[in-house]
Protein backbone atom coordinates (compact mmCIF):
# COMPACT_ATOMS: atom_id res chain seq x y z
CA UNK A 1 -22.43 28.90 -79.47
CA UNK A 2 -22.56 32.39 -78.05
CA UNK A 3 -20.08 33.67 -75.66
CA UNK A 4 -21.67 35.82 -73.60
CA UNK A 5 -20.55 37.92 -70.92
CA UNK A 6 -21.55 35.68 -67.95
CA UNK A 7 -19.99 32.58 -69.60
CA UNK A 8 -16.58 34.86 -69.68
CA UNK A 9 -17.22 36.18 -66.11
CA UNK A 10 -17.83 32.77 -64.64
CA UNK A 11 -14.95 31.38 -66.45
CA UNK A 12 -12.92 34.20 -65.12
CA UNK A 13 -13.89 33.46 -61.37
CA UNK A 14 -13.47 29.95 -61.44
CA UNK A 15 -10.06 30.06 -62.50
CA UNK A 16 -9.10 32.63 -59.73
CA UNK A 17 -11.09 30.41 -57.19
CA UNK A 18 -9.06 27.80 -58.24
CA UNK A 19 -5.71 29.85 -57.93
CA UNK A 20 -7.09 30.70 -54.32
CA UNK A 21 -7.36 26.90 -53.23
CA UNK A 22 -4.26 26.38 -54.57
CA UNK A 23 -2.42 29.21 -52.89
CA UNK A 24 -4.07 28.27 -49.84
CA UNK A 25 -3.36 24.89 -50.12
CA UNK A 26 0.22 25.68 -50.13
CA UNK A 27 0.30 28.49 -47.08
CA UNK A 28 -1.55 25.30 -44.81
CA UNK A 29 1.78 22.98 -46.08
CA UNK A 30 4.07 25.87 -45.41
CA UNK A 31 2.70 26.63 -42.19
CA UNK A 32 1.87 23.17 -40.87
CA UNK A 33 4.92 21.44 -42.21
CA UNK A 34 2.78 18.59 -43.73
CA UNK A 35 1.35 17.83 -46.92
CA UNK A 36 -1.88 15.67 -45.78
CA UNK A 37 -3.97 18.34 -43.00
CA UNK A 38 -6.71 16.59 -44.13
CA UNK A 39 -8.19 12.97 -45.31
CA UNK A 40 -9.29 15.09 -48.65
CA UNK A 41 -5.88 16.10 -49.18
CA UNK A 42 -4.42 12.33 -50.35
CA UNK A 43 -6.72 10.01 -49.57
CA UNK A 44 -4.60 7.18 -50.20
CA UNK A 45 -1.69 8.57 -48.18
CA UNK A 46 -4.39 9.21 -45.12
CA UNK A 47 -5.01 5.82 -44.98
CA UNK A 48 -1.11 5.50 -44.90
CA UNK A 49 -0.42 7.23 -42.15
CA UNK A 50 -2.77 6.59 -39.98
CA UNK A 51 -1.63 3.13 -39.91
CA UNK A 52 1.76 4.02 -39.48
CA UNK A 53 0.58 6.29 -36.43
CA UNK A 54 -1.46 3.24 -34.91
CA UNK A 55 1.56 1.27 -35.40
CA UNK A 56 4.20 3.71 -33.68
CA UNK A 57 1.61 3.82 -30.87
CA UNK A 58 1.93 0.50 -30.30
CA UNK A 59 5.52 0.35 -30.39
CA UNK A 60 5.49 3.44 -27.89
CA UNK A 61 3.24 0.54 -25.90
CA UNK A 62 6.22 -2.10 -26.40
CA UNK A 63 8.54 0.30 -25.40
CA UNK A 64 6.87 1.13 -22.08
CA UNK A 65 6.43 -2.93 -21.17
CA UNK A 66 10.41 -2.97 -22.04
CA UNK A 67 11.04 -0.16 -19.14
CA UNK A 68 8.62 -1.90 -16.82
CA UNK A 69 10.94 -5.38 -17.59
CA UNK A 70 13.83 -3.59 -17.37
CA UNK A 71 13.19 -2.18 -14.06
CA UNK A 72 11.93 -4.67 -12.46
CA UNK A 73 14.47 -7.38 -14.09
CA UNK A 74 17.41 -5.47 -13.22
CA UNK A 75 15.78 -5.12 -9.44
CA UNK A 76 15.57 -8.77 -9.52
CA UNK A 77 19.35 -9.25 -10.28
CA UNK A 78 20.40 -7.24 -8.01
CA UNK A 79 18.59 -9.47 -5.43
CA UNK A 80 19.97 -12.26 -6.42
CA UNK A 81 23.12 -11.21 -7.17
CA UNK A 82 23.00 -10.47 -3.21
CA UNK A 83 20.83 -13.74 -2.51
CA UNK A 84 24.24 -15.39 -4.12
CA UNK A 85 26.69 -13.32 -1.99
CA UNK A 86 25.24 -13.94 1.30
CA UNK A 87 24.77 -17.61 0.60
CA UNK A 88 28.45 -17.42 -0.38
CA UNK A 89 29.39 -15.93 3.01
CA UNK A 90 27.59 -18.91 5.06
CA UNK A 91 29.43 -21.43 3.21
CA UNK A 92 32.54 -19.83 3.92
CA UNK A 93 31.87 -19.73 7.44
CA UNK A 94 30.56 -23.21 7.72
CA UNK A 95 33.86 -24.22 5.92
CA UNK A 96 35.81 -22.20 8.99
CA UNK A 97 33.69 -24.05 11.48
CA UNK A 98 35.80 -27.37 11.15
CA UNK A 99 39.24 -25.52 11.74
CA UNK A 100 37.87 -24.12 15.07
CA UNK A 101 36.61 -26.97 16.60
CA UNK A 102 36.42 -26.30 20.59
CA UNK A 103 35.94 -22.77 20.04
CA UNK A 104 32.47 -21.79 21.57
CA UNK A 105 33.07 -18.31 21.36
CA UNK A 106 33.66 -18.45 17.50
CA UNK A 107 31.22 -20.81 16.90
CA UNK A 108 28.37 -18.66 18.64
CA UNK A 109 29.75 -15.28 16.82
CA UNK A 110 29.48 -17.73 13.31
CA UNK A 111 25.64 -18.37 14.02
CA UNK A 112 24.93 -14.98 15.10
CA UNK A 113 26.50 -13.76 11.70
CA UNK A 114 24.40 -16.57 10.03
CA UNK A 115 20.84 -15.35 11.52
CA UNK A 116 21.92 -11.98 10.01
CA UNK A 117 22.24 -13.28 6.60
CA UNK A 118 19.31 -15.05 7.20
CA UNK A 119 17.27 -11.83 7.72
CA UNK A 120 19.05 -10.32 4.57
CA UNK A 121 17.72 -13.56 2.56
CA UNK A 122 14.31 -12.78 3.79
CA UNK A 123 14.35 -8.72 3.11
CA UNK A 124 15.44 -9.69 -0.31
CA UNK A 125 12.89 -12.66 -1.04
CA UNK A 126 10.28 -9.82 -0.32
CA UNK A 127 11.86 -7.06 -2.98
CA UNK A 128 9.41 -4.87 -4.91
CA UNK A 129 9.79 -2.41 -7.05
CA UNK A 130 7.32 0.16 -5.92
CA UNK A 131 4.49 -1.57 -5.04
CA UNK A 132 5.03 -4.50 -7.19
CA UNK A 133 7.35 -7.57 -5.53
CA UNK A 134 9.27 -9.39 -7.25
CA UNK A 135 9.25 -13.01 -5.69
CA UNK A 136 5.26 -13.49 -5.32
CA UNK A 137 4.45 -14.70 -8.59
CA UNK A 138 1.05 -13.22 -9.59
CA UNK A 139 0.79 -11.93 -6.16
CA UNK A 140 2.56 -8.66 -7.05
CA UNK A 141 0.67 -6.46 -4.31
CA UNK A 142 1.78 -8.09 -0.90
CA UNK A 143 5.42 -9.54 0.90
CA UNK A 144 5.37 -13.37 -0.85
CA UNK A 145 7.10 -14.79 2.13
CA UNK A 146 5.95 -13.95 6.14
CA UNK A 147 7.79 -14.66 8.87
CA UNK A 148 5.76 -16.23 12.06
CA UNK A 149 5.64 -14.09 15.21
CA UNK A 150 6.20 -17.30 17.68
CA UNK A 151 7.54 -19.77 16.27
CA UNK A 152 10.04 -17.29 13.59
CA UNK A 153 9.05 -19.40 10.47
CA UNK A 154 9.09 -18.13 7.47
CA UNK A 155 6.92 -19.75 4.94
CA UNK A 156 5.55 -18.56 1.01
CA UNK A 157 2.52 -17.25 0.80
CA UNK A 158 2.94 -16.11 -3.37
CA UNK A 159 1.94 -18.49 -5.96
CA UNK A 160 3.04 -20.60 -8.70
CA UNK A 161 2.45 -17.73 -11.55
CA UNK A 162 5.15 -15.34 -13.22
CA UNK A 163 3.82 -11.67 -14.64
CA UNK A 164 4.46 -11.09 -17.94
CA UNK A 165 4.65 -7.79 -20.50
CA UNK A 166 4.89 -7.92 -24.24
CA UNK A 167 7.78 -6.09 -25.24
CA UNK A 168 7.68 -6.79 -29.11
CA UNK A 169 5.55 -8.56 -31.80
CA UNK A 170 4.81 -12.16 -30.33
CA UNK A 171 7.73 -11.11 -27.89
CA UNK A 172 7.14 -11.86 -24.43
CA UNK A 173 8.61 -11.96 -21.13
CA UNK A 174 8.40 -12.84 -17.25
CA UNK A 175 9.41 -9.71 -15.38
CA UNK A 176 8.43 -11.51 -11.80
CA UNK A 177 9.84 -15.15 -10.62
CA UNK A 178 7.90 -17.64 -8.33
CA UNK A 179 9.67 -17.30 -4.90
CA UNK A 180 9.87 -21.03 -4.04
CA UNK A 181 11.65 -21.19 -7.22
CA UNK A 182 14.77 -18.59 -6.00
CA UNK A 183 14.12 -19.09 -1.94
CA UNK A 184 12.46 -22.50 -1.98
CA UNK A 185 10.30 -23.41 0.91
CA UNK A 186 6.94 -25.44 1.73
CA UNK A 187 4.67 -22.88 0.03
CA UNK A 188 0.46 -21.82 0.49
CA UNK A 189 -1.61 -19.08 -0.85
CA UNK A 190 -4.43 -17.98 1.17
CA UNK A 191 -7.12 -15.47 0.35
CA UNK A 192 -10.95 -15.23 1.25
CA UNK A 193 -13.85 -15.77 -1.26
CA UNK A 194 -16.17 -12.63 -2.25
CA UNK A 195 -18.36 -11.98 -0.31
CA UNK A 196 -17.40 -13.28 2.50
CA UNK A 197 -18.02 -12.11 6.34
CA UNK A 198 -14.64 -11.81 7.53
CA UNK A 199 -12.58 -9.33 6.68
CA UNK A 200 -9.25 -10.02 7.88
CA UNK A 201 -6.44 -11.35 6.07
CA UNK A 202 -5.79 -15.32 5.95
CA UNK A 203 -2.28 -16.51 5.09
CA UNK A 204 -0.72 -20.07 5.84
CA UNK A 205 2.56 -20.90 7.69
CA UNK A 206 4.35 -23.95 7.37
CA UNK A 207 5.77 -26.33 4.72
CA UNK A 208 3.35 -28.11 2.69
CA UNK A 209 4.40 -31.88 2.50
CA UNK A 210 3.51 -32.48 -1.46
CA UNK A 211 1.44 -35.72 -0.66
CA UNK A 212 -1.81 -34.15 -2.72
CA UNK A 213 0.38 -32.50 -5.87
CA UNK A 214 -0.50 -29.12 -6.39
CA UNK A 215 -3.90 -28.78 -5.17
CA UNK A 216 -6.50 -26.44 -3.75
CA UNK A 217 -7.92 -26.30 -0.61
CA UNK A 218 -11.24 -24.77 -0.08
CA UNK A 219 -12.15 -23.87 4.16
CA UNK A 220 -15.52 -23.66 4.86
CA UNK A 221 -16.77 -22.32 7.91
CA UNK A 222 -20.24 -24.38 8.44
CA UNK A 223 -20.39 -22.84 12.07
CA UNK A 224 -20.03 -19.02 12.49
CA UNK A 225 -18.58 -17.21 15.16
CA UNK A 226 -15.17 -15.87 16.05
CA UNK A 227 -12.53 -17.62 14.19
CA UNK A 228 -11.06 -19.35 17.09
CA UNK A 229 -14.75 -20.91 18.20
CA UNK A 230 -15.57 -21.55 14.58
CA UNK A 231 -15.78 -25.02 13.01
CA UNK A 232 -14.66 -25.95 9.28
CA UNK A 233 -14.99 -28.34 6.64
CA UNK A 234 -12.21 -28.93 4.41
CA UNK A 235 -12.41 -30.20 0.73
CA UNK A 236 -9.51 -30.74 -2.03
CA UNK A 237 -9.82 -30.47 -5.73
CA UNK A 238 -11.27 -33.78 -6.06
CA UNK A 239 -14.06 -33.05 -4.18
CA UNK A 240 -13.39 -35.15 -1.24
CA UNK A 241 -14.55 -33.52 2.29
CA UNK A 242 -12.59 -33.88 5.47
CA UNK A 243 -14.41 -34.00 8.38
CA UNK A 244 -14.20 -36.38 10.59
CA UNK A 245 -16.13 -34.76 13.05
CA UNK A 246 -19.53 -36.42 12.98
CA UNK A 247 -20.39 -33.71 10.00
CA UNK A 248 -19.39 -30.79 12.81
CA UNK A 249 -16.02 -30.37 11.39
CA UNK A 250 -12.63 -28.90 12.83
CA UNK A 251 -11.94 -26.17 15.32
CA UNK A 252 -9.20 -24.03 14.05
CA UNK A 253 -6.83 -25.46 16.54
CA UNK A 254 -7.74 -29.08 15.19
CA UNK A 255 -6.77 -27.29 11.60
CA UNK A 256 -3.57 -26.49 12.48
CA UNK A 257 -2.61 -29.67 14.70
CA UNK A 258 -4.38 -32.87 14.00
CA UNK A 259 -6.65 -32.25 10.64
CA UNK A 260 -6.41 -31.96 7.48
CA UNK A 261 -4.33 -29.14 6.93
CA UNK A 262 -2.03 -29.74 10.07
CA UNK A 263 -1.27 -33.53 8.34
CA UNK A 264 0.29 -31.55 5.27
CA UNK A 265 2.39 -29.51 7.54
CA UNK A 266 0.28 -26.12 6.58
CA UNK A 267 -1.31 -24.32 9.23
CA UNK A 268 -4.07 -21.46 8.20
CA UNK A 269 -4.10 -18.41 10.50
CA UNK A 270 -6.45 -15.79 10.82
CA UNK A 271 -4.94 -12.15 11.17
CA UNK A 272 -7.71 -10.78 13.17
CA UNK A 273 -9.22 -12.61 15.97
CA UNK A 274 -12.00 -10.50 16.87
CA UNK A 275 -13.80 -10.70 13.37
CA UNK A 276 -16.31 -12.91 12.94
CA UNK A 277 -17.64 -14.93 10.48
CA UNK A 278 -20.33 -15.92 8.50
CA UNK A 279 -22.18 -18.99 7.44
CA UNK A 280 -21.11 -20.85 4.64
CA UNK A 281 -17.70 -18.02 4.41
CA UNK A 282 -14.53 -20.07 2.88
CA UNK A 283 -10.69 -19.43 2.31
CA UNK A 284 -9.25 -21.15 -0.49
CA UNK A 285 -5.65 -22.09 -0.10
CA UNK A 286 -3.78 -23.45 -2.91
CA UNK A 287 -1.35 -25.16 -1.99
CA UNK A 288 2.35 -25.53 -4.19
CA UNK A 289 4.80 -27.99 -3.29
CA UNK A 290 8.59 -27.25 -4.02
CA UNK A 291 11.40 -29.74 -5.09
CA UNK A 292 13.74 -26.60 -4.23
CA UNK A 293 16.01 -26.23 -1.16
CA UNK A 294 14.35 -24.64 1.33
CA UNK A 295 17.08 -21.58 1.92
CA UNK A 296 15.21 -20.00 4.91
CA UNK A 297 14.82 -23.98 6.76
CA UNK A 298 18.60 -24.52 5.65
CA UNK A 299 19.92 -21.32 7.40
CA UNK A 300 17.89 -22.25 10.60
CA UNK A 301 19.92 -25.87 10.79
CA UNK A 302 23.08 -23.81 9.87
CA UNK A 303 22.51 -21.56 12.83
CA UNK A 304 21.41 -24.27 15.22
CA UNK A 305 24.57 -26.57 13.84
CA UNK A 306 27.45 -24.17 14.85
CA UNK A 307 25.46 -23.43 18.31
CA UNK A 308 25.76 -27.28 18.81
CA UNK A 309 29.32 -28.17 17.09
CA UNK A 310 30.64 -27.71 20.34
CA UNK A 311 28.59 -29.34 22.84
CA UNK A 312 27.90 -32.93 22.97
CA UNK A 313 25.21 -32.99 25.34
CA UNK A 314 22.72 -30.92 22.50
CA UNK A 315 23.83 -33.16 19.44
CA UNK A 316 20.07 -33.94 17.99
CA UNK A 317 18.56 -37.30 17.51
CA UNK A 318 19.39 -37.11 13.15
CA UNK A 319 21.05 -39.59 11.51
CA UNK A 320 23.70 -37.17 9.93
CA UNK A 321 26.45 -39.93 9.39
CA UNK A 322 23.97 -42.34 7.86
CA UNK A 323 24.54 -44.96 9.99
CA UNK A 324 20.93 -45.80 10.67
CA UNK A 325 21.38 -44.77 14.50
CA UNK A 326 20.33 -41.13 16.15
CA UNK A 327 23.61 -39.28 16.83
CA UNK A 328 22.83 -39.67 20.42
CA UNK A 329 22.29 -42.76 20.56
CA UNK A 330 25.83 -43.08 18.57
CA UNK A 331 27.46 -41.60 21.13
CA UNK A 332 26.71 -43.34 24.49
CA UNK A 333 27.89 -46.70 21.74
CA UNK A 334 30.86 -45.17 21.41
CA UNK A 335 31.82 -45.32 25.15
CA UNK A 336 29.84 -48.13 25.64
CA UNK A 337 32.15 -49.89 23.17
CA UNK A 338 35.03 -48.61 25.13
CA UNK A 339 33.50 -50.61 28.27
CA UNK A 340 32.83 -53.67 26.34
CA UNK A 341 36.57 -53.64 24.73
CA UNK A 342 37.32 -53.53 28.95
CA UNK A 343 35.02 -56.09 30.32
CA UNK A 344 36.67 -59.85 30.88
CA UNK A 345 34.10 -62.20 29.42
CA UNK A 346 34.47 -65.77 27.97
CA UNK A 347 33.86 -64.21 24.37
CA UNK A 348 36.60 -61.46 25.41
CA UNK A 349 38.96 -63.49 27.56
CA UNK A 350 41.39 -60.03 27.85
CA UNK A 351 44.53 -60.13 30.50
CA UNK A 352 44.59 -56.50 31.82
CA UNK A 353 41.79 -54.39 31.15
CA UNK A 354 41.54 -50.64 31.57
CA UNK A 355 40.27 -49.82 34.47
CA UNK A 356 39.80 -45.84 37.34
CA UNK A 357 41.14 -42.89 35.01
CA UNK A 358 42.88 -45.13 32.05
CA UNK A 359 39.37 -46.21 31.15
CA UNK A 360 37.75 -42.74 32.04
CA UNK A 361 40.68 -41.15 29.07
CA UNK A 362 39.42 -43.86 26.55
CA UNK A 363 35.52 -43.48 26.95
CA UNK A 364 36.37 -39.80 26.56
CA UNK A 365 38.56 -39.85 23.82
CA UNK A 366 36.09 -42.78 21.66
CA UNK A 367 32.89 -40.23 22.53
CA UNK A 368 35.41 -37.49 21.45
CA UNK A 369 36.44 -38.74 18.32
CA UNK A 370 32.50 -40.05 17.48
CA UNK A 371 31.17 -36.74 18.26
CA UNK A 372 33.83 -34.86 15.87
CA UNK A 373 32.87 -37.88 13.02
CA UNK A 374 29.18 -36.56 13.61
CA UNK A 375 29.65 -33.18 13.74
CA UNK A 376 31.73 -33.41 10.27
CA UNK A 377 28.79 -35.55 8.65
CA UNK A 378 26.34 -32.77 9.97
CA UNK A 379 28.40 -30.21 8.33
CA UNK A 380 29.27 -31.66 5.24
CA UNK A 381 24.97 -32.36 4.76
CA UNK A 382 24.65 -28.77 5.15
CA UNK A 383 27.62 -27.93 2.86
CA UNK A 384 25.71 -29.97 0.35
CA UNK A 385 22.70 -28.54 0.75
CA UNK A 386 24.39 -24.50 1.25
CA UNK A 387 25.68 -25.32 -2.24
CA UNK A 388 22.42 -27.20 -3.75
CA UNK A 389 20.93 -23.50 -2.90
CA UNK A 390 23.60 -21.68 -4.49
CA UNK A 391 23.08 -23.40 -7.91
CA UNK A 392 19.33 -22.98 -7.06
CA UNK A 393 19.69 -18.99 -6.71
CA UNK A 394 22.41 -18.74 -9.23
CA UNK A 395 20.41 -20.52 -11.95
CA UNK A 396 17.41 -17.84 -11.43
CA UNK A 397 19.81 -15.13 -11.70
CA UNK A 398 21.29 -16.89 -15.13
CA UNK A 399 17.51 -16.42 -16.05
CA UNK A 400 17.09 -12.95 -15.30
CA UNK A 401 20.18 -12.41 -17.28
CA UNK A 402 18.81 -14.22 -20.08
CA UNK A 403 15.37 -11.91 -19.93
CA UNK A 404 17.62 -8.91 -19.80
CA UNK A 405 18.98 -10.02 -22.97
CA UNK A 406 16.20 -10.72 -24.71
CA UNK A 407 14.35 -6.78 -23.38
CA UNK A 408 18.09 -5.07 -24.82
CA UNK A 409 17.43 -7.16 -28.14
CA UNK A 410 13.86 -5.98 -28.12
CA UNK A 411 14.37 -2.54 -27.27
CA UNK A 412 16.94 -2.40 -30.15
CA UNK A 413 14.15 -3.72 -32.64
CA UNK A 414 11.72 -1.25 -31.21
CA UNK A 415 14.03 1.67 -31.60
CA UNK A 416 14.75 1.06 -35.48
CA UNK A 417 11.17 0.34 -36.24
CA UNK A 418 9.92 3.36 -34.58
CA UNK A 419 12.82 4.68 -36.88
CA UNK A 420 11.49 3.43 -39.49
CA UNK A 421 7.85 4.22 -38.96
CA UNK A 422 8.42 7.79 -38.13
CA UNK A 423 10.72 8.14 -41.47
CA UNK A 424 7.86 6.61 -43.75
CA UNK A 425 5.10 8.82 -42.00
CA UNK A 426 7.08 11.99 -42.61
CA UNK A 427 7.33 10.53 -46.44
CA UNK A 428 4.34 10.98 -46.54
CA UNK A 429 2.69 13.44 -44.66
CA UNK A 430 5.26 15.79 -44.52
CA UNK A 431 5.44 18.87 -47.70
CA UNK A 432 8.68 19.56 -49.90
CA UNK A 433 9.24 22.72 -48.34
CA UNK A 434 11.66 23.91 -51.56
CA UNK A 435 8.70 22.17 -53.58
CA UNK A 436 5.85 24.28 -52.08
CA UNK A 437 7.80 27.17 -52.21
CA UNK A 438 8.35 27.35 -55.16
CA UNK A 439 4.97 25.89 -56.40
CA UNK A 440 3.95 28.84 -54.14
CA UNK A 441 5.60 31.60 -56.37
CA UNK A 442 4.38 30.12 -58.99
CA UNK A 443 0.63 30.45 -57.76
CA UNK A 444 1.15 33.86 -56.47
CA UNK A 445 2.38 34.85 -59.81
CA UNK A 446 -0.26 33.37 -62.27
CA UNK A 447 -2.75 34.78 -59.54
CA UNK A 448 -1.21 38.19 -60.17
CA UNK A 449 -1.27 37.58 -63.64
CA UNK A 450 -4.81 36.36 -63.95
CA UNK A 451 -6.47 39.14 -61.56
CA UNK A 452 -4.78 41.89 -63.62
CA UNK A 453 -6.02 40.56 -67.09
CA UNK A 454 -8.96 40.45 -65.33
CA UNK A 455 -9.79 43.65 -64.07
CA UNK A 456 -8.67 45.15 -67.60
CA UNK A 457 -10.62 42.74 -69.19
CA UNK A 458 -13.73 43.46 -67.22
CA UNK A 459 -13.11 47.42 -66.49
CA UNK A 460 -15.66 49.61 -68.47
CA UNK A 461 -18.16 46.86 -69.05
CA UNK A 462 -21.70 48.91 -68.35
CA UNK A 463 -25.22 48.76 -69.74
CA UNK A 464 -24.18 51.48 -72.33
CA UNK A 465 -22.28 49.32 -74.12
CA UNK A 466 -24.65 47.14 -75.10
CA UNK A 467 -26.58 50.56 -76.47
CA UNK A 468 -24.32 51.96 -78.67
């Protein structure tokens, strides 16, 4: 085979082309840092990496659901950690209230400091952290628990649902608690149906009575007009309809008092008044009954207790010492047992009864000693019940503890596979600098080399030659 001068030319600039690609090659490592700039470069170790970089993304997602638990769990302790403090504080005072017995003044400075806790509880069953609160369940977006403008009620209007965020692989946690759960109380969740005419907000006061489980309610309107002159039809889960109305159903009014809803202890208001509504509208209430203690109900009987504990003439008509009779009613029997001790009779045949002021210090001092006897039954029911709620808030707070746990243990994981991640990608995207360098020299020298022998080899070649 012929060499010609072409084949030798050709030769010549491939080799010097390659040199160029390879010094090139290099300068983009040198520059960029990294070995793979392009899929071409390693194919293989492409592939690598860009699974490696889908994975660290998702571990930068973890990481951002373990800040979002973090936050909001720590926001939640700190709640409850204050829930537990001022719950703390009422049972210390209802444990004073016995020692100070005839002390109105006290007492009524005791249930003025217990209304005060009671509007802490209620600031802190409605903590958020920034727009999301804490106590509502899935209802992050509005206060879980409302307090009635007449009647000072406060009642749940979250749900049953906790929000969640994955903070690892398979890993994940509740960042938001039901409120009834922490607070307790007789619970509802209103909202309207799409679509519907009226554009107010519902929400329902009151304590739901459990008798139907946890069910929803569906409120029809089947006459529109202003909410007040409406008329609804209720229906549960089953299916069954309430209305026992002739098929014209309930006023609003009738709701709230003597139907359906007001039989379960619920009451559904409507925030606006002036907005009317349409045919066939509904509000759907789902209603959540609680085994918990209701902590905002308990702090109202604290409050009225200590008002009472000194005057006999207010003690309710409860059964606090379980003796099957109204307190009241266990009172006038006290004296009244006095009398009878004092009355001559053939069944009490007695030789010198007490009679004018002797008799008058007796009845006073048997009503006396019955209405202290009461008054420690009362307040040894609510002591029971102040520390039933204690355990209640302190075992959510052992909860959030155990979620803050679990986000540290998760975070820790995250952090050493990110580690990890990042290392490997670098293995294998990133150049040997001392490697390329002096790969680099190499190149530059051999392309040094090779373009000099070329130019000599190729100087002087000219038609002329081929003449001679």
């Amino acid at each position: 085979m012929r060499i010609t001068d072409k084949i030798r030319y050709n030769a010549t600039r491939a080799d010097l082309n390659r040199l160029h690609n390879r010094s090139s090659k290099l300068y983009r490592e040198l520059s960029s840092g990294k070995r793979i700039n392009r899929p071409s470069d390693d194919p293989f170790g492409a592939l690598q990496a860009t699974g490696l970089a889908t994975h660290g993304r998702q571990l930068e997602q973890y990481m951002r659901g373990i800040d979002t638990a973090k936050i909001q769990l720590f926001a939640s302790d700190n709640a409850l950690s204050q829930g537990v403090s001022s719950i703390t504080e009422a049972r210390t005072i209802l444990l004073s209230a016995v020692s100070v017995v005839g002390d109105d003044q006290n007492h009524e400075v005791m249930a003025d400091t217990v209304s005060q806790l009671r509007e802490q509880l209620f600031n802190l069953s409605n903590s958020r952290v920034g727009d999301t609160y804490l106590f509502g369940g899935f209802q992050q977006t509005r206060p879980p628990y409302v307090q009635d403008p007449v009647t000072g009620k406060i009642s749940y209007r979250g749900d049953a649902g906790q929000m969640k965020v994955e903070v690892g692989e398979g890993v994940v946690l509740e960042t938001t608690l039901q409120g009834t759960s922490v607070w307790g109380g007789g619970s509802a969740l209103a909202e309207l149906s799409a679509g519907s005419g009226f554009t107010g907000e519902a929400s329902v006061m009151g304590d739901y009575d459990g008798s139907r489980g946890n069910v929803r309610v569906t409120v029809e309107v089947i006459n529109p007009g202003e909410p007040q002159l409406a008329s609804y039809r209720v229906s549960y889960d089953g299916g069954a309809t309430f209305d026992d109305n002739a098929g014209l159903g309930y006023s609003l009014a009738e709701l709230n008092t003597s139907g359906p809803l007001g039989s379960m202890g619920v009451q559904l208001n409507l925030a606006d008044n002036e907005t009317a509504f349409n045919a066939g509208d509904q509000v759907e209430l789902t209603l959540i009954d609680s085994p918990n203690e209701d902590i905002f109900a308990l702090f109202d009987e604290l409050e009225l207790a200590l008002r009472e504990v000194d005057d006999i003439v207010t003690v309710g008509a409860l059964d606090y010492d379980n003796n099957g009779i109204a307190d009241a009613q266990d009172l006038e029997n006290a004296i009244q047992g006095v009398i009878d001790e004092n009355t001559r009779t053939a069944a009490n045949p007695i030789q010198n009864p007490l009679v004018g002021e002797e008799l008058e210090f007796f009845k006073k001092k048997a009503r006396d000693d019955r209405f202290e006897e009461i008054n420690n039954a009362r307040l040894q029911n609510l002591l029971g019940r102040l520390d039933k709620a204690l355990n209640q808030v302190s075992d959510q707070q052992s909860f959030v503890g155990l979620g803050l746990n679990k986000v540290e243990s998760a975070e820790s994981a995250n952090l050493f596979l990110q580690e990890q991640v990042a290392t490997t990608k670098s293995q294998i995207e990133d150049a040997d600098f001392m490697e390329s360098v002096s790969e680099m020299n190499l190149v530059e020298t051999a392309l040094q080399a090779a373009t000099s022998t070329t130019s000599r080899v190729l100087q002087g070649i000219s038609l002329l030659d081929y003449l001679r």
